[in-house]
Protein backbone atom coordinates (compact mmCIF):
# COMPACT_ATOMS: atom_id res chain seq x y z
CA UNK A 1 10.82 24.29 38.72
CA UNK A 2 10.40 21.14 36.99
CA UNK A 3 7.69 18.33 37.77
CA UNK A 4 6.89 14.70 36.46
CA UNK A 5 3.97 13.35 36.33
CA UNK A 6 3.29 9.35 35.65
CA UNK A 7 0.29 8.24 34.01
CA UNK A 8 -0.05 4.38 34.11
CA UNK A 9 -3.28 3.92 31.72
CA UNK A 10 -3.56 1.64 28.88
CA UNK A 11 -4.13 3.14 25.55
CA UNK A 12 -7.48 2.91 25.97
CA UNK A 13 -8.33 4.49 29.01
CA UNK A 14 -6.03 7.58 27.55
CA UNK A 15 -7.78 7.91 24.49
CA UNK A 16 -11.16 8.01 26.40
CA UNK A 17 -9.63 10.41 29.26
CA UNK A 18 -8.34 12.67 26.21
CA UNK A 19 -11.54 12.19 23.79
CA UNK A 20 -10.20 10.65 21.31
CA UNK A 21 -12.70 8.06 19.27
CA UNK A 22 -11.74 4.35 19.11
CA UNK A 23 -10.16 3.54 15.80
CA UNK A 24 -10.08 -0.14 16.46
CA UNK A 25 -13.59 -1.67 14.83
CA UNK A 26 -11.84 0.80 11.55
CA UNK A 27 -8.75 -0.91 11.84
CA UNK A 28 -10.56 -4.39 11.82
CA UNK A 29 -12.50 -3.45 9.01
CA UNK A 30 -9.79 -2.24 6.75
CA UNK A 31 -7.69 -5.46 7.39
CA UNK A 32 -10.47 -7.72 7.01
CA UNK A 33 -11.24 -5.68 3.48
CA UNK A 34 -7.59 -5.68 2.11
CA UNK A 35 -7.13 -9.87 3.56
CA UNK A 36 -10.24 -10.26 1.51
CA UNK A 37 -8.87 -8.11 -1.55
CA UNK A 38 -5.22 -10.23 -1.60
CA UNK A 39 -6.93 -13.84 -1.58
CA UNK A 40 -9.02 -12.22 -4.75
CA UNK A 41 -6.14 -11.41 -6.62
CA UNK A 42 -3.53 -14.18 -5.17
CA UNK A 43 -3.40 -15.25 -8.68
CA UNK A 44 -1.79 -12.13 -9.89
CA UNK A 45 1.13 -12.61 -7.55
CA UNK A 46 2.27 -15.99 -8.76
CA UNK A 47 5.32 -16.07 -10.51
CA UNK A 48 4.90 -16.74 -13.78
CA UNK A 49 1.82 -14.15 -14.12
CA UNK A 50 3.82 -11.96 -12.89
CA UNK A 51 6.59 -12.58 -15.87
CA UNK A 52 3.33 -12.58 -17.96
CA UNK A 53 2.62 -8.84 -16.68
CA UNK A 54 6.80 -7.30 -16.90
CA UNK A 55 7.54 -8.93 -20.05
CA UNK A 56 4.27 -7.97 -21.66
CA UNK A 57 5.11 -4.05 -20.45
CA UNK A 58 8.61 -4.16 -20.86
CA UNK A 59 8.18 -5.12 -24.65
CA UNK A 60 5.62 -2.32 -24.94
CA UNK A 61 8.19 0.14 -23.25
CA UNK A 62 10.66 -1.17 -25.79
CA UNK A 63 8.66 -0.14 -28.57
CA UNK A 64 7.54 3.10 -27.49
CA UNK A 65 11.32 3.77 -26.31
CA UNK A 66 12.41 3.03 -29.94
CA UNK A 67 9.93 5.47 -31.35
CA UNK A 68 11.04 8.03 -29.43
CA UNK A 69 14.54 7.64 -30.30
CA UNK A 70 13.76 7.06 -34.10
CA UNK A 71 11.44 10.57 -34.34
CA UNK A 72 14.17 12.39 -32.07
CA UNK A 73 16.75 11.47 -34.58
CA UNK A 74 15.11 12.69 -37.81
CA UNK A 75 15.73 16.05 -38.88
């Protein structure tokens, strides 16, 4: 025996017909928060702070790299 059944809700309705709570004024919150956190920090993400940033690390990774290499080596 098989039987369909067709709902036609919108997600709201289901999610108060199942119990579930409403996840929306969350939602709004955590965009609003993480909108506000990126126009804070939009300076980071330009170009040429970010070459600031890599090269900065990537000579630091260098380094340490090197040391590595040079205490491995010794007996």
């Amino acid at each position: 025996m098989k039987v369909n059944v067709e709902i036609d809700c919108t997600p709201e309705e289901a999610r108060a017909f199942l119990g579930l709570p409403d996840v929306a004024p969350l939602n709004d919150h955590l965009v609003a928060e993480m909108k506000r956190r990126m126009d804070e920090n939009i300076t980071a993400m330009q170009p040429d702070e970010l070459m600031k940033t890599w090269t900065s690390f990537g000579l630091q990774a260098q380094d340490q790299f090197r040391k590595l290499m040079g205490a491995a080596v010794k007996p």
